[in-house]
Protein backbone atom coordinates (compact mmCIF):
# COMPACT_ATOMS: atom_id res chain seq x y z
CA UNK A 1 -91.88 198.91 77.88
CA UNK A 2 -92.36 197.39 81.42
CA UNK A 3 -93.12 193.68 81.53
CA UNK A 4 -94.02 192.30 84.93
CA UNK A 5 -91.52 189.45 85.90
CA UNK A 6 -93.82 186.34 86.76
CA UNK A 7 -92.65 183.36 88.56
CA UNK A 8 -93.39 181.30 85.25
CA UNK A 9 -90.42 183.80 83.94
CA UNK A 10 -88.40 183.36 86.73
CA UNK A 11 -88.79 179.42 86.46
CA UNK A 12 -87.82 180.22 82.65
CA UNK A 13 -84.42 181.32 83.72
CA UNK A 14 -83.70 179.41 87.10
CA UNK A 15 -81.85 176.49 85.21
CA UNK A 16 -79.65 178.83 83.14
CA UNK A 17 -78.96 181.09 86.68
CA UNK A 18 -78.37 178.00 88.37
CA UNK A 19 -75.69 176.69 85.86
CA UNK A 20 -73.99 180.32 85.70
CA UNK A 21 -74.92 180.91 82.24
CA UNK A 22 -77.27 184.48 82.96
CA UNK A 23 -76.00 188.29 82.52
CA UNK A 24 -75.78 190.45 86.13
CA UNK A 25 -78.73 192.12 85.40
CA UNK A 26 -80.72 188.79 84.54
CA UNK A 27 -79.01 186.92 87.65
CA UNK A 28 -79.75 189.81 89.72
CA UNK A 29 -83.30 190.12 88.44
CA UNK A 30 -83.40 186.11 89.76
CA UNK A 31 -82.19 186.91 93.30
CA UNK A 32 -84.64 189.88 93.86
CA UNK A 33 -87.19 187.64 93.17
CA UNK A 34 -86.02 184.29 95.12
CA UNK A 35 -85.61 187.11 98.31
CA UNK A 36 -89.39 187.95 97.36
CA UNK A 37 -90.58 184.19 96.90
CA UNK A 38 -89.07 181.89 99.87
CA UNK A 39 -91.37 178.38 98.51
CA UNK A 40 -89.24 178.71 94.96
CA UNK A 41 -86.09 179.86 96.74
CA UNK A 42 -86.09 176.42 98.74
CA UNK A 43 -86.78 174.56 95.57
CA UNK A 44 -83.76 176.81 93.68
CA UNK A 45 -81.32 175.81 96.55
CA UNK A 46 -82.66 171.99 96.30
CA UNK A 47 -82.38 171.92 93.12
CA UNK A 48 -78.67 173.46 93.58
CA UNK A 49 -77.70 171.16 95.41
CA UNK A 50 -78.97 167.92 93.06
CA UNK A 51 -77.02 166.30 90.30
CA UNK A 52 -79.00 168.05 87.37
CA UNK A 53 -78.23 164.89 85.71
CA UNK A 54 -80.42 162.53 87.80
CA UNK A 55 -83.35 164.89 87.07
CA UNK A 56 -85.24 163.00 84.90
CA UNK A 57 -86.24 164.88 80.95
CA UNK A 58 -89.75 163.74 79.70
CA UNK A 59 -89.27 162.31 75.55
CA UNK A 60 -92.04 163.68 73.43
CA UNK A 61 -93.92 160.43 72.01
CA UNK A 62 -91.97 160.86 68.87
CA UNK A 63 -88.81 160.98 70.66
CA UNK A 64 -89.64 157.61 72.62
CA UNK A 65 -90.61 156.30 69.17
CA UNK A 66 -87.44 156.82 67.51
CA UNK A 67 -85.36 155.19 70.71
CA UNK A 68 -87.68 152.43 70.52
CA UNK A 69 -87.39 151.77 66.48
CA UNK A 70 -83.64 152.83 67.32
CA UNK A 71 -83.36 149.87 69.85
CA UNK A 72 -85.09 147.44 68.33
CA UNK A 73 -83.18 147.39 65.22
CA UNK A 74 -79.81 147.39 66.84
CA UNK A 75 -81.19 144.21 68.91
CA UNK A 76 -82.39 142.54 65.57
CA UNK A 77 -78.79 143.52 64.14
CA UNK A 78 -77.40 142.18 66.86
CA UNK A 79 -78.77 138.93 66.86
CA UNK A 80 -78.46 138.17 63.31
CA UNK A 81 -74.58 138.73 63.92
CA UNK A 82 -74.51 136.38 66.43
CA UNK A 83 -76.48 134.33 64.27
CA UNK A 84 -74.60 134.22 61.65
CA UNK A 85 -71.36 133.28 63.75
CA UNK A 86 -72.74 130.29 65.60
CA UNK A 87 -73.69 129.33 62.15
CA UNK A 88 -69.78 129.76 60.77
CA UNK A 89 -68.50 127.82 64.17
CA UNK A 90 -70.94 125.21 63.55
CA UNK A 91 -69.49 124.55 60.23
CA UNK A 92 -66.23 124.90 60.79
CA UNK A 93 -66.44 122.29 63.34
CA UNK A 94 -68.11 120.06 60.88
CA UNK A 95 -65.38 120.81 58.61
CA UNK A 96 -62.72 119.80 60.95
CA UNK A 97 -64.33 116.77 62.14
CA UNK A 98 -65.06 115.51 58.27
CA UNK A 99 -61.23 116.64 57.74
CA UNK A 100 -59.50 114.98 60.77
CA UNK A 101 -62.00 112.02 61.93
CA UNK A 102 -63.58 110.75 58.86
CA UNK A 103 -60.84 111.43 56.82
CA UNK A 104 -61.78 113.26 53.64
CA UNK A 105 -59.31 114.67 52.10
């Protein structure tokens, strides 16, 4: 079975060649190609050369969704903690004033 290798294949497998992670034959089958196609052997050798990690990765909506419901409730968990501290302070304060000023014992 021959299946003609396309450049949408060979985009396919550039980030797995690019990170080591292909057989010979596959990384090979990469090379002959990037020989073949100098425009996507540039962009191979820039992308080589980049931090993969500043490469932005597009969230589906539901992803973004989920980050978003994710955040929020952290932020509303968040603030209720705090909250519910400056609440305690307050009235310990009030405690310790009624205590030590006013006197009630």
């Amino acid at each position: 079975m021959n299946m003609e290798v396309t450049r949408n294949v060979i985009l396919d497998l550039l980030p797995l060649y690019l990170a080591g992670e292909t057989s010979v034959d596959t990384a090979a089958l990469v090379e002959n190609y990037l020989k073949a196609d100098p425009e996507l052997a540039r962009l191979a050798q820039h992308v080589a050369r980049t931090d993969l990690a500043e490469i932005p990765v597009p969230l589906s909506k539901e992803a973004a969704m989920e980050t978003y419901v994710k955040a929020t409730q952290q932020m509303i968990f968040r603030t209720l903690a705090w909250s519910a501290l400056a609440v305690v302070a307050v009235l310990g304060i009030i405690v310790l004033v009624l205590y030590f000023v006013v006197g009630l014992r």
